[in-house]
C-alpha atoms as a PDB file:
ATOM      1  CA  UNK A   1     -85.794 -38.669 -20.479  1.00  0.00           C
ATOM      2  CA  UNK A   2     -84.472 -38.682 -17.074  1.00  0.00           C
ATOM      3  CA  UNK A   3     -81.715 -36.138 -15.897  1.00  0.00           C
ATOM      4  CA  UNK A   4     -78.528 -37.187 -14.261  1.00  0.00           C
ATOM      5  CA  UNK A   5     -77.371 -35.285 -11.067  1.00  0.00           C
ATOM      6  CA  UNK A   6     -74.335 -34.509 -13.681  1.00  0.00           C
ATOM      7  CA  UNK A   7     -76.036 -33.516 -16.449  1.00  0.00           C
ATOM      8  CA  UNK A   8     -78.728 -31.019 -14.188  1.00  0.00           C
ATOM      9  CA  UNK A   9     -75.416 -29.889 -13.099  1.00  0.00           C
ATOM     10  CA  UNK A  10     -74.212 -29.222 -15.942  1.00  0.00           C
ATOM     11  CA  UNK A  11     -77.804 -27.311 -16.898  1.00  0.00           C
ATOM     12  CA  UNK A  12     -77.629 -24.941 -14.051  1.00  0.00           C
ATOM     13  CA  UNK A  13     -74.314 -23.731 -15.270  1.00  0.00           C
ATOM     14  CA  UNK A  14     -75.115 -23.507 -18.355  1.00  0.00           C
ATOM     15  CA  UNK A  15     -78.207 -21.342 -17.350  1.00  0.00           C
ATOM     16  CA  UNK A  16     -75.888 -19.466 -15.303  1.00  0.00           C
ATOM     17  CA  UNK A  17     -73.695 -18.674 -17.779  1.00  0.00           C
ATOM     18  CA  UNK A  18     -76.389 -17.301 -20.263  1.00  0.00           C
ATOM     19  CA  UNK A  19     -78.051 -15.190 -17.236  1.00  0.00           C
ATOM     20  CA  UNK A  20     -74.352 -13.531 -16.562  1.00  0.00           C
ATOM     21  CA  UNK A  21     -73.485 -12.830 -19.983  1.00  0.00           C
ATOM     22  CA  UNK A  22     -77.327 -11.499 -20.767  1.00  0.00           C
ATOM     23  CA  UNK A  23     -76.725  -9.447 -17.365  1.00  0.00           C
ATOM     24  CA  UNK A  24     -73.407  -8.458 -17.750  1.00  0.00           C
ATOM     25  CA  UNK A  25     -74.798  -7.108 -21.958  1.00  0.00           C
ATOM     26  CA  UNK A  26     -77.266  -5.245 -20.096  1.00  0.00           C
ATOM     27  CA  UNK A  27     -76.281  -3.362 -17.010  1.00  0.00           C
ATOM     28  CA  UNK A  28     -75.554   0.312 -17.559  1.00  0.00           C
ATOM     29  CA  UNK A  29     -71.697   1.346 -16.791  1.00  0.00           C
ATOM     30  CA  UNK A  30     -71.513   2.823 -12.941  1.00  0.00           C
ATOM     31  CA  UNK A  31     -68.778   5.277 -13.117  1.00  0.00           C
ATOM     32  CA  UNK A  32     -67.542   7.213 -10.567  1.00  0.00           C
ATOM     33  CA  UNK A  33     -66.045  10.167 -12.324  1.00  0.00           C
ATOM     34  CA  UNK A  34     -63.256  12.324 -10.841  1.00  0.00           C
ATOM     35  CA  UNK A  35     -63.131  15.843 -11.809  1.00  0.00           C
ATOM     36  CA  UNK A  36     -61.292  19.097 -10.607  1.00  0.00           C
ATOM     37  CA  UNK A  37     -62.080  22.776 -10.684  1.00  0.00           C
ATOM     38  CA  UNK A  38     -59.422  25.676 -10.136  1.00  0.00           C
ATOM     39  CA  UNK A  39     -60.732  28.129  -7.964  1.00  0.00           C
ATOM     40  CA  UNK A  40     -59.772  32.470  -8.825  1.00  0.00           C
ATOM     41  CA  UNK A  41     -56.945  32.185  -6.459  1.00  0.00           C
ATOM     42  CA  UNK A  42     -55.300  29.199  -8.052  1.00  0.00           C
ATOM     43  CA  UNK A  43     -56.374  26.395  -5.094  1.00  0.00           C
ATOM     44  CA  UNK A  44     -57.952  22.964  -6.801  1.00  0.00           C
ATOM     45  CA  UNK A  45     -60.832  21.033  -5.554  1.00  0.00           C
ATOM     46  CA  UNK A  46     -61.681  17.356  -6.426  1.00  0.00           C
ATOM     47  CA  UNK A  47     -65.481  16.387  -6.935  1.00  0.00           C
ATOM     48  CA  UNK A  48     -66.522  13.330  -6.993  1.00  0.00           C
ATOM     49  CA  UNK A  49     -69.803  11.969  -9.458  1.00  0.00           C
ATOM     50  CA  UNK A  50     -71.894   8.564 -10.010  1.00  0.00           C
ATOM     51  CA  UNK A  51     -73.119   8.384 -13.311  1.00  0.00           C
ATOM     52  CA  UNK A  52     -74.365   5.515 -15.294  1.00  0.00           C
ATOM     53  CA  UNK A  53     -73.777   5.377 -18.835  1.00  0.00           C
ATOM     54  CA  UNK A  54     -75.440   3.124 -21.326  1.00  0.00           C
ATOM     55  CA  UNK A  55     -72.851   0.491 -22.662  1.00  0.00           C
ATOM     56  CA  UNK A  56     -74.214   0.764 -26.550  1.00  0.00           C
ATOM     57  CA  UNK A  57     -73.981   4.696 -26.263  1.00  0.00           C
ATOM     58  CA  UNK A  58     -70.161   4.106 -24.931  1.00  0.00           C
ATOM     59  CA  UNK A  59     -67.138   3.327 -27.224  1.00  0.00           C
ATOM     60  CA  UNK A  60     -63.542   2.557 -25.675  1.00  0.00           C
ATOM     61  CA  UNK A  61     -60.542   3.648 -27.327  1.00  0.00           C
ATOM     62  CA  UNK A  62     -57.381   2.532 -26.929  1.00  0.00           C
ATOM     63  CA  UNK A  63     -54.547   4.474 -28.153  1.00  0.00           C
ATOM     64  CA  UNK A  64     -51.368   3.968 -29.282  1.00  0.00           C
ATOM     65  CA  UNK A  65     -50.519   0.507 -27.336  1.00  0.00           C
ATOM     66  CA  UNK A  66     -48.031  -0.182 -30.078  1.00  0.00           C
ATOM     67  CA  UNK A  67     -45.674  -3.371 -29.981  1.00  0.00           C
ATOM     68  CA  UNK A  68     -42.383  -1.381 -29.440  1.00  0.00           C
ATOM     69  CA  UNK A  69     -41.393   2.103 -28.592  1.00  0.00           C
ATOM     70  CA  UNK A  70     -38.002   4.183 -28.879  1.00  0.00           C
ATOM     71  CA  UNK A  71     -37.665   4.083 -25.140  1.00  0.00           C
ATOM     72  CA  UNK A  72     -37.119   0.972 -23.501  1.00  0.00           C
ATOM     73  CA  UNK A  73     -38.469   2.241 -20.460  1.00  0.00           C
ATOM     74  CA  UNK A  74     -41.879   3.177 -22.378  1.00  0.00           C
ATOM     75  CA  UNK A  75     -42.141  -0.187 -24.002  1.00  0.00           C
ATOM     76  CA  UNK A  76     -41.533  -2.119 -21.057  1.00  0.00           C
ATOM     77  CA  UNK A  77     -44.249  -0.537 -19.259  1.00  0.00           C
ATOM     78  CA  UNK A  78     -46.618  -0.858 -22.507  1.00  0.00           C
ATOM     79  CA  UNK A  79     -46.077  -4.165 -22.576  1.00  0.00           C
ATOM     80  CA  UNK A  80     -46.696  -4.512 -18.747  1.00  0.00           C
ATOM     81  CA  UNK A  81     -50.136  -2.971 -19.628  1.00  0.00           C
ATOM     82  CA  UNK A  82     -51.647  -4.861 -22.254  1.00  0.00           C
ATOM     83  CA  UNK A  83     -52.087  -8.122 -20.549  1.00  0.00           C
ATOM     84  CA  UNK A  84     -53.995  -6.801 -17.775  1.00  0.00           C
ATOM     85  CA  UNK A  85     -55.904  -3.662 -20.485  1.00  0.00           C
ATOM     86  CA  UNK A  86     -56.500  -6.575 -22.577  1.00  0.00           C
ATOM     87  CA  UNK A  87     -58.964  -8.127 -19.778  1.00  0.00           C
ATOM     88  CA  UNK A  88     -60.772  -4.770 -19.216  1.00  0.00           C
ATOM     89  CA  UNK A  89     -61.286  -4.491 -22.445  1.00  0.00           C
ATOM     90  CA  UNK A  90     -63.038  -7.943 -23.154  1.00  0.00           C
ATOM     91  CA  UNK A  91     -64.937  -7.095 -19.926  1.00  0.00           C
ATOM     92  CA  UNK A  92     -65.918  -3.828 -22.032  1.00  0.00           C
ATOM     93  CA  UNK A  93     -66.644  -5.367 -24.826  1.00  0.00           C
ATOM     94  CA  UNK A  94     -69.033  -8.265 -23.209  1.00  0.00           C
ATOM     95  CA  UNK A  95     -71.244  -5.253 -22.232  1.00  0.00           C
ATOM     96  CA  UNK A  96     -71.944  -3.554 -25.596  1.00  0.00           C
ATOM     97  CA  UNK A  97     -69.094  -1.178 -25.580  1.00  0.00           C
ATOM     98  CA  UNK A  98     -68.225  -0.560 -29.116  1.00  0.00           C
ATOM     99  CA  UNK A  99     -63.989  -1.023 -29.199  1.00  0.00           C
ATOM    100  CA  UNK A 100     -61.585   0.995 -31.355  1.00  0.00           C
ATOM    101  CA  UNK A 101     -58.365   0.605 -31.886  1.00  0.00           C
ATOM    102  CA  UNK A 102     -56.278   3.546 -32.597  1.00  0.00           C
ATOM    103  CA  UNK A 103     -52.671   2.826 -32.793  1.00  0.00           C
ATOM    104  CA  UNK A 104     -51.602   5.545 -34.771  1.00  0.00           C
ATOM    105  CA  UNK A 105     -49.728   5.293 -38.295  1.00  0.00           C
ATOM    106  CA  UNK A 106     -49.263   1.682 -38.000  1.00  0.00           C
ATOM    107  CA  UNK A 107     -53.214   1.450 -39.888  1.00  0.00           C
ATOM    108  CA  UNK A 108     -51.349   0.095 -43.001  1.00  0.00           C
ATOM    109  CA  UNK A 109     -50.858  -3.188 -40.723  1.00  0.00           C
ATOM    110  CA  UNK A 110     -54.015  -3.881 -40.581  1.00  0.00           C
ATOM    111  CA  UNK A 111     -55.343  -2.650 -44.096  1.00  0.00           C
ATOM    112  CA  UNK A 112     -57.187  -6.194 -45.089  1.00  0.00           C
ATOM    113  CA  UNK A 113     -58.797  -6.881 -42.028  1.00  0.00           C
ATOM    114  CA  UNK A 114     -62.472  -6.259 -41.078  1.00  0.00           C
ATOM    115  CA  UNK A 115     -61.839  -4.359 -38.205  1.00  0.00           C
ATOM    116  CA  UNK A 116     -59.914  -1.592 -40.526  1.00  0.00           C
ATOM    117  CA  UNK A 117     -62.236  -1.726 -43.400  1.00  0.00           C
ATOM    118  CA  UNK A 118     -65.080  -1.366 -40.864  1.00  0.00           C
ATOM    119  CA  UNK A 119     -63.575   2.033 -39.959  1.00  0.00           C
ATOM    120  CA  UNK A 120     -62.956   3.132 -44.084  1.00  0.00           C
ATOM    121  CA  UNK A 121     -66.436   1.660 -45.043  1.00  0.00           C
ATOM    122  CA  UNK A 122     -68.702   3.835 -42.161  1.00  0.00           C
ATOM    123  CA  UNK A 123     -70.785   6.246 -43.646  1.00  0.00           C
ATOM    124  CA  UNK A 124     -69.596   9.806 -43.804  1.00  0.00           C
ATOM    125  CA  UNK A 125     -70.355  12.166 -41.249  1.00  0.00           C
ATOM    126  CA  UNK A 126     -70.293  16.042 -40.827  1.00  0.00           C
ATOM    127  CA  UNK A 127     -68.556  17.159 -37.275  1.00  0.00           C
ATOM    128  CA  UNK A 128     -70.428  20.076 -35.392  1.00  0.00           C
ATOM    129  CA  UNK A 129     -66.578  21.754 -35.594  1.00  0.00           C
ATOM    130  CA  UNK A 130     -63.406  21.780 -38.198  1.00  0.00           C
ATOM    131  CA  UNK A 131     -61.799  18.347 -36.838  1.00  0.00           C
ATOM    132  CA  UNK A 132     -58.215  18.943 -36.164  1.00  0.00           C
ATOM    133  CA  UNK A 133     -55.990  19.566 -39.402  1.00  0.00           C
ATOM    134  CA  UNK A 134     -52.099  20.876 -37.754  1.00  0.00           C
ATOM    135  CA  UNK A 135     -49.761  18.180 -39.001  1.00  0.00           C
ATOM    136  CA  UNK A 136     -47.619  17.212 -36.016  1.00  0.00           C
ATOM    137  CA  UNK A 137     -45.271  13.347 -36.564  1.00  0.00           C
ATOM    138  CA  UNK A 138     -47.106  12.951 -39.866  1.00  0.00           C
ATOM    139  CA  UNK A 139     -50.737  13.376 -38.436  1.00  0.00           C
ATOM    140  CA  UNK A 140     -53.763  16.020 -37.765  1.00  0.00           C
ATOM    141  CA  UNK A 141     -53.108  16.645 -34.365  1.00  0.00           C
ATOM    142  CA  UNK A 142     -54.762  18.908 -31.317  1.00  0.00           C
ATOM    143  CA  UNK A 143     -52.527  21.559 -29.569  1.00  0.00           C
ATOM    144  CA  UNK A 144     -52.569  22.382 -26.067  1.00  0.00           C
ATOM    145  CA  UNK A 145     -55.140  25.207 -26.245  1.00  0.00           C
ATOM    146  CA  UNK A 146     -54.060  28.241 -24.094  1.00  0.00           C
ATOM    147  CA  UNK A 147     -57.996  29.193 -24.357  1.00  0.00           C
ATOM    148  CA  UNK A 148     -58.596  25.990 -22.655  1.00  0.00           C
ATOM    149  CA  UNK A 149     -56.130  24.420 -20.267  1.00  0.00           C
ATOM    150  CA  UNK A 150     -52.939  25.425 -18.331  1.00  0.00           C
ATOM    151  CA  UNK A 151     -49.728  24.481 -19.897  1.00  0.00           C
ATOM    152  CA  UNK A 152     -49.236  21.363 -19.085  1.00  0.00           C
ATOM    153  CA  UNK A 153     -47.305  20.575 -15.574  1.00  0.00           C
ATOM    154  CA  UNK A 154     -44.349  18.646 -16.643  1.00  0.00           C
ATOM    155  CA  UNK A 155     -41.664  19.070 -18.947  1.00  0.00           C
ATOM    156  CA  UNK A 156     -41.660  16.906 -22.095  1.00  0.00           C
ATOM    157  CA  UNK A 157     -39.370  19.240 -23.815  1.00  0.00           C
ATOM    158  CA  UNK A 158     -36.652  15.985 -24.180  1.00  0.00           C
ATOM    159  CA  UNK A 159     -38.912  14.049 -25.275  1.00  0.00           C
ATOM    160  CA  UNK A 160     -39.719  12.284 -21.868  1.00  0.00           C
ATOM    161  CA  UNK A 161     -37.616   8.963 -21.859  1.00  0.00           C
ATOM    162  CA  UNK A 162     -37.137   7.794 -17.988  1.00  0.00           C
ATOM    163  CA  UNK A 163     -34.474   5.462 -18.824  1.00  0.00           C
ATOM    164  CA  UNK A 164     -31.124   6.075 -17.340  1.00  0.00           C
ATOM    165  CA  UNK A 165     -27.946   5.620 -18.203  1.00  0.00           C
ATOM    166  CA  UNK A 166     -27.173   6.251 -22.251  1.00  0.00           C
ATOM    167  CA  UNK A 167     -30.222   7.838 -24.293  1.00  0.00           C
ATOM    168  CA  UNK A 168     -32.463   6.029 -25.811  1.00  0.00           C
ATOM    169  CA  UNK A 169     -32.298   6.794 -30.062  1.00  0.00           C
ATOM    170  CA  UNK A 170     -35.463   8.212 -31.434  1.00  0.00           C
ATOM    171  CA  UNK A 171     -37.044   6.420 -33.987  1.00  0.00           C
ATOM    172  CA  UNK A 172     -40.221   4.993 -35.098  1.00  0.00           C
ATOM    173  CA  UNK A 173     -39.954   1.567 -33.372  1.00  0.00           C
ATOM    174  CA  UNK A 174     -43.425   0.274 -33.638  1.00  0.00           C
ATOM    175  CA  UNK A 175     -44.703  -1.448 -36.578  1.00  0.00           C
ATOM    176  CA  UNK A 176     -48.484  -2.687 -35.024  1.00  0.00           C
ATOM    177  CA  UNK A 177     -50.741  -2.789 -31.750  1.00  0.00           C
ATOM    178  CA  UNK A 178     -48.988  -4.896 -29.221  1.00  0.00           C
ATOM    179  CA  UNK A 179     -50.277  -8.437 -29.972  1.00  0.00           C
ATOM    180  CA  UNK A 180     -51.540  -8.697 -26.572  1.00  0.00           C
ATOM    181  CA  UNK A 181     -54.879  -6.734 -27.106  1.00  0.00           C
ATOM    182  CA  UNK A 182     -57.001  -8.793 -29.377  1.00  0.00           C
ATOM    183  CA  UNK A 183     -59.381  -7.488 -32.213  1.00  0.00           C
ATOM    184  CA  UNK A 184     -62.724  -9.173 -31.816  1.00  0.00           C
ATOM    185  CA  UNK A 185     -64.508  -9.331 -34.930  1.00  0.00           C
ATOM    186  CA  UNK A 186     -66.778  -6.210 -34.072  1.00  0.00           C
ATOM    187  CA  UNK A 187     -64.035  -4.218 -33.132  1.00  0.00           C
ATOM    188  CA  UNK A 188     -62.828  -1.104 -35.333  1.00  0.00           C
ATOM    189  CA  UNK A 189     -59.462   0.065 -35.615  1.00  0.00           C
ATOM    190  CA  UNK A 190     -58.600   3.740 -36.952  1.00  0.00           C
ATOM    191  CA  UNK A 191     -56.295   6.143 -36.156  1.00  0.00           C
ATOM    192  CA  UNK A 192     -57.961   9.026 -38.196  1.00  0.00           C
ATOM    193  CA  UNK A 193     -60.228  11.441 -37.129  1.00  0.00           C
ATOM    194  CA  UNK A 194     -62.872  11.665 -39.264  1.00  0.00           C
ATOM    195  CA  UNK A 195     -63.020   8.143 -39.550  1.00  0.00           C
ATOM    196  CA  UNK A 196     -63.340   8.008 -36.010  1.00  0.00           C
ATOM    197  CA  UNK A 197     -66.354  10.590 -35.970  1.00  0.00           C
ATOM    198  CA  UNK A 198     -68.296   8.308 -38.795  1.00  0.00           C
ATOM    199  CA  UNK A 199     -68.365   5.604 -36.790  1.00  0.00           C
ATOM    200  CA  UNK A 200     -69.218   7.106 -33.397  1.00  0.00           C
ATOM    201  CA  UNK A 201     -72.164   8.869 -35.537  1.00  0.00           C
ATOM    202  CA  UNK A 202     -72.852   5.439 -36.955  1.00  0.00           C
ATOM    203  CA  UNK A 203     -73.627   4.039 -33.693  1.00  0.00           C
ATOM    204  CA  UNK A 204     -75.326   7.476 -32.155  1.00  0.00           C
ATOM    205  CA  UNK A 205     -72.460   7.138 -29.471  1.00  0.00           C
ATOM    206  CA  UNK A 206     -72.435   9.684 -26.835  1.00  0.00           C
ATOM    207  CA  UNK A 207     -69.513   8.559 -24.478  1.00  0.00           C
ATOM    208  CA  UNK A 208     -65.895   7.987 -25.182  1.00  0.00           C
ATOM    209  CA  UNK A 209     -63.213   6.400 -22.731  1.00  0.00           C
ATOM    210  CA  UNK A 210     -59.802   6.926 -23.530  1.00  0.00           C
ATOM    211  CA  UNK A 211     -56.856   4.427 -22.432  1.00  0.00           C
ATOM    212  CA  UNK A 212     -53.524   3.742 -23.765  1.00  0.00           C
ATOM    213  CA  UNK A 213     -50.147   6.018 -24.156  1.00  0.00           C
ATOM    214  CA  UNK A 214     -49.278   8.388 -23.419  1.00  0.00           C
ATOM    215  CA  UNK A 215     -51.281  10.775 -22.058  1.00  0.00           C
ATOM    216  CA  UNK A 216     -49.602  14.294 -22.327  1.00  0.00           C
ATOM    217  CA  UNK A 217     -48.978  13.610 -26.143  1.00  0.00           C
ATOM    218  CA  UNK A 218     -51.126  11.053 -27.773  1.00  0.00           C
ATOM    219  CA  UNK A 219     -53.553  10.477 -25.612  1.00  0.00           C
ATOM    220  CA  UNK A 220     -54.862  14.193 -25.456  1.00  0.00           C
ATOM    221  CA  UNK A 221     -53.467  15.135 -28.956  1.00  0.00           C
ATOM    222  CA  UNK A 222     -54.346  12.501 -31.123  1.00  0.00           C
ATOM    223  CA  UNK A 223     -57.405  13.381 -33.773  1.00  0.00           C
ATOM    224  CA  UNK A 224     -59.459  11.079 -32.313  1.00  0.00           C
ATOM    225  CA  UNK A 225     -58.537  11.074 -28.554  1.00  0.00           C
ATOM    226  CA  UNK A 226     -59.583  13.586 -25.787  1.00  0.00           C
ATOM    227  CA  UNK A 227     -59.127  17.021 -26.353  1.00  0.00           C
ATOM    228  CA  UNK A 228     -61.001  16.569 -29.834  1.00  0.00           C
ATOM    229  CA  UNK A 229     -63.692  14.363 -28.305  1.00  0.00           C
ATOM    230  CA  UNK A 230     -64.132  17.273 -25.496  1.00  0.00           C
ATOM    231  CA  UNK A 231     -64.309  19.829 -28.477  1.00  0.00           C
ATOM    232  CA  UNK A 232     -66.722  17.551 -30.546  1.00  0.00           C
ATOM    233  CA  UNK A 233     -69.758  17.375 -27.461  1.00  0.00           C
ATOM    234  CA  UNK A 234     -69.067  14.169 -26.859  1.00  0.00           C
ATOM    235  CA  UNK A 235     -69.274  12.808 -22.883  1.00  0.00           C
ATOM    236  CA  UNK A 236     -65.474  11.808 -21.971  1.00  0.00           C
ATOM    237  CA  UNK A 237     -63.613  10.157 -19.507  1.00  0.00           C
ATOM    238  CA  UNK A 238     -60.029   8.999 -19.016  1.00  0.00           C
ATOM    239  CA  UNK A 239     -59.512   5.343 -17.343  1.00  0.00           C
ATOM    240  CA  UNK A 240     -56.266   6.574 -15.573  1.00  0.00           C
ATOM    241  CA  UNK A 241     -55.135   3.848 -14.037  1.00  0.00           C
ATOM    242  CA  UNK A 242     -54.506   2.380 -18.037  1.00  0.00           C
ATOM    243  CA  UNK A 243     -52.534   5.281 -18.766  1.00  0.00           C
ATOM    244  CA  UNK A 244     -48.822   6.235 -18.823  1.00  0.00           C
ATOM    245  CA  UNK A 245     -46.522   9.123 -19.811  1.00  0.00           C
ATOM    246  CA  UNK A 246     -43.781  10.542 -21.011  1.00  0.00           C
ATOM    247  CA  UNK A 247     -41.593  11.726 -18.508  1.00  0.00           C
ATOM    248  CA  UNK A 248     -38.170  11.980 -17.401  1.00  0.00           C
ATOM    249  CA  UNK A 249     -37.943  12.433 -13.719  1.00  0.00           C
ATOM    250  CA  UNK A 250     -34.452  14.943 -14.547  1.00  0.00           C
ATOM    251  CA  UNK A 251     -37.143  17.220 -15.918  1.00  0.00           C
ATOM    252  CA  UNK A 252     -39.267  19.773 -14.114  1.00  0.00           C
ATOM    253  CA  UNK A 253     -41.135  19.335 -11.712  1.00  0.00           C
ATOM    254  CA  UNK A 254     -38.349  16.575 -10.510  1.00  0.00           C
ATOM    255  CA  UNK A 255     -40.944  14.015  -8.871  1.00  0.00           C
ATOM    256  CA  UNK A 256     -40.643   9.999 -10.206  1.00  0.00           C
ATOM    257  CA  UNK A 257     -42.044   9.061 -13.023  1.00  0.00           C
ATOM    258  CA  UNK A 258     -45.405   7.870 -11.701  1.00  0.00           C
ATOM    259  CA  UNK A 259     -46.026  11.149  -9.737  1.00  0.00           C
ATOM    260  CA  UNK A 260     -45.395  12.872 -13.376  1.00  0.00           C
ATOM    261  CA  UNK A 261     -48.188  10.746 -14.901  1.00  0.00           C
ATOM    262  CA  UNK A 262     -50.361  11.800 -11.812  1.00  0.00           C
ATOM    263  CA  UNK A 263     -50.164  15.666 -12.663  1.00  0.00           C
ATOM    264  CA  UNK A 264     -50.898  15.380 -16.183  1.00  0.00           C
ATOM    265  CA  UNK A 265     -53.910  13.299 -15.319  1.00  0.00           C
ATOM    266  CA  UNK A 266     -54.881  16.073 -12.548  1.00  0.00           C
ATOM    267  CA  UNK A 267     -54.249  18.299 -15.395  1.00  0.00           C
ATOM    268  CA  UNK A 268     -56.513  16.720 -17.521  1.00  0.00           C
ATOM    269  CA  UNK A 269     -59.435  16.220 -14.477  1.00  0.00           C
ATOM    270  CA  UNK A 270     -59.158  20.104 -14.794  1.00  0.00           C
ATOM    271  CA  UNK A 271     -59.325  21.279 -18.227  1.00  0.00           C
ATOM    272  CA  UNK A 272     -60.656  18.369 -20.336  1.00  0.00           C
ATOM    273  CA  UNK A 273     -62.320  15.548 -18.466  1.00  0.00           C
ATOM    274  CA  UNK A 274     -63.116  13.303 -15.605  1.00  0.00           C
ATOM    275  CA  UNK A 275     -61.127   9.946 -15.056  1.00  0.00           C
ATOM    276  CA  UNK A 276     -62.296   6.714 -13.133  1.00  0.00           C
ATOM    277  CA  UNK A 277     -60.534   3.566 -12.835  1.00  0.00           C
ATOM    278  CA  UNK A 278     -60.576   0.033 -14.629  1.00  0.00           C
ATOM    279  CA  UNK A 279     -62.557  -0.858 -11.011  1.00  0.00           C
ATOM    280  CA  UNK A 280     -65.593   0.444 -12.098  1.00  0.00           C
ATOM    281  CA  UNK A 281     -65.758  -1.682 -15.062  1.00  0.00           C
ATOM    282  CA  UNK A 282     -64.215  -5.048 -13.175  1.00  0.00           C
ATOM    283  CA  UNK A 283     -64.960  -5.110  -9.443  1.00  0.00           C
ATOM    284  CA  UNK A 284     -60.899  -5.560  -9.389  1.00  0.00           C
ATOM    285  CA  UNK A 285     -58.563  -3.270  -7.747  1.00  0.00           C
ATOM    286  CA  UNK A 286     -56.975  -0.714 -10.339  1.00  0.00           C
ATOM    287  CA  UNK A 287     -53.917  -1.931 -12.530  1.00  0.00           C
ATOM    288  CA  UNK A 288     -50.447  -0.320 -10.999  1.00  0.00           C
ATOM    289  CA  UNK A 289     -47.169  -0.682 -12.484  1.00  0.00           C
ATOM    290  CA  UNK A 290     -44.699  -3.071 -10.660  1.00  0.00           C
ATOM    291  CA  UNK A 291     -41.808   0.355 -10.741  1.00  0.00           C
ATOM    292  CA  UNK A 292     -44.496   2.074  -8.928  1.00  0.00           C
ATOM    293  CA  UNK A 293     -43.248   1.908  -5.288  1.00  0.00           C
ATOM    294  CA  UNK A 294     -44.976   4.485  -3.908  1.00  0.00           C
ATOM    295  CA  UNK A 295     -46.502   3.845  -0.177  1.00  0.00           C
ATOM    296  CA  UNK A 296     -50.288   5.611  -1.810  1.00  0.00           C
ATOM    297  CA  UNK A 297     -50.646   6.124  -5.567  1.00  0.00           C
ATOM    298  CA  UNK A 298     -51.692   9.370  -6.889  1.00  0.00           C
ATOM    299  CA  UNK A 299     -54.582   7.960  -9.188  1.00  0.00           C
ATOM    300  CA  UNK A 300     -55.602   5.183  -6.732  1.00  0.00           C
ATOM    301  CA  UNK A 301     -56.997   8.142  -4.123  1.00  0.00           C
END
């Protein structure tokens, strides 16, 4: 049979398509991992690594992207996030990252679909330590640990809505993940944390990026986010630039909003773990909220 200048055409790509995606399901994950160390007399230093890790050794989990919040100022930049997190993560996924979806108490949602029954169904698994059993907004939850890490260097005491004018009311707003992050069919979605160890063990997963919100509550206290990953051996890293906080810039230490997120994630470069951006999973410059106005962002340096 002869071929047609279209349909060779039409051949290459389609060889070019299945070299990318075998490529792309192959290549290790080049991080560059951003860490700090406080020095006796209080001064920090930033150091700087290239590591690769394995893609099927590395899970991704997002947390809390819910579909509303309390604050309006919080959901609006949620839902700012997921479009663009929602491309990183398919990226991700494409690679052999394993995905998990953790928005937290909202499970129930999701209790008859394979991604949730994927997380109840994985095989039991002992954790090396006591996973994390203080109740805190009807959940196990991880403390700041004085042992560990600094107190952490913004004030949260109100609750950290940046919305101005009349206060937002707190309630629980959020009924699901934010539509705009799609479960693939060999996703998992859990917001426990034993669940969460089962099926990292499953898998013999060593890594762990965190994303989502917010990062001085959730994303650090959560049973299954960072400062129980750090305390369970595993090798973890924040993707700050899908991160948020919050923060209400009439709070200590009085900087905007973004510049709060900043210190909490160059508190958690400290104490917890490294961070690296979306970049080093895309080739694309980092995500930055549109309110971000600032001439040099913190987390892009």
């Amino acid at each position: 049979m002869k071929c047609t200048p279209i349909l060779f055409v039409m051949v290459l790509i389609g060889a070019a398509a299945m070299s990318s995606s075998a490529f792309s399901a192959e290549v290790g994950l080049h991080l560059t991992l951003r860490a700090r160390s406080v020095s006796r007399d209080g001064k920090s230093s930033v150091t700087q690594k290239q590591t690769v890790w394995e893609p099927r050794e590395t899970a991704l989990i997002i947390c809390d992207m819910w579909d509303d919040h309390w604050c309006k100022s919080a959901a609006r930049r949620v839902a700012e996030m997921a479009g663009p997190l929602n491309e990183v993560v398919k990226q991700a996924r494409a690679r052999g990252v394993f995905i998990i979806h953790a928005p937290s108490s909202v499970t129930d949602f999701y209790k008859d679909t394979p991604q949730r029954k994927r997380a109840q169904n994985a095989p039991f698994a002992r954790a090396p330590k006591p996973l994390a059993t203080v109740q805190r907004w009807g959940t196990a939850w991880c403390w700041t640990d004085s042992k560990h890490e600094g107190v952490l260097p913004i004030d949260d005491s109100d609750m950290g809505c940046s919305c101005t004018g009349a206060r937002c009311e707190i309630r629980e707003a959020w009924k699901r993940q934010i539509s705009t992050i799609e479960l693939a069919s060999d996703d998992a979605l859990t917001d426990d944390g034993q669940e969460t160890w089962n099926l990292l063990t499953e898998r013999e997963i060593k890594n762990v990026i965190l994303c989502g919100v917010h990062l001085n509550m959730c994303v650090l206290g959560r049973p299954f986010a960072i400062r129980q990953q750090v305390n369970l051996g595993k090798n973890v890293a924040l993707m700050r630039d899908f991160t948020d906080t919050m923060y209400n810039p009439e709070r200590p230490p009085g900087v905007d909003h973004f510049s709060g997120t900043d210190l909490v994630i160059e508190h958690v470069e400290k104490y917890w773990c490294p961070s690296f951006t979306s970049s080093d999973l895309t080739g694309r410059p980092p995500f930055r909220f549109r309110e971000d106005q600032r001439q040099t962002a913190g987390l892009l340096n």
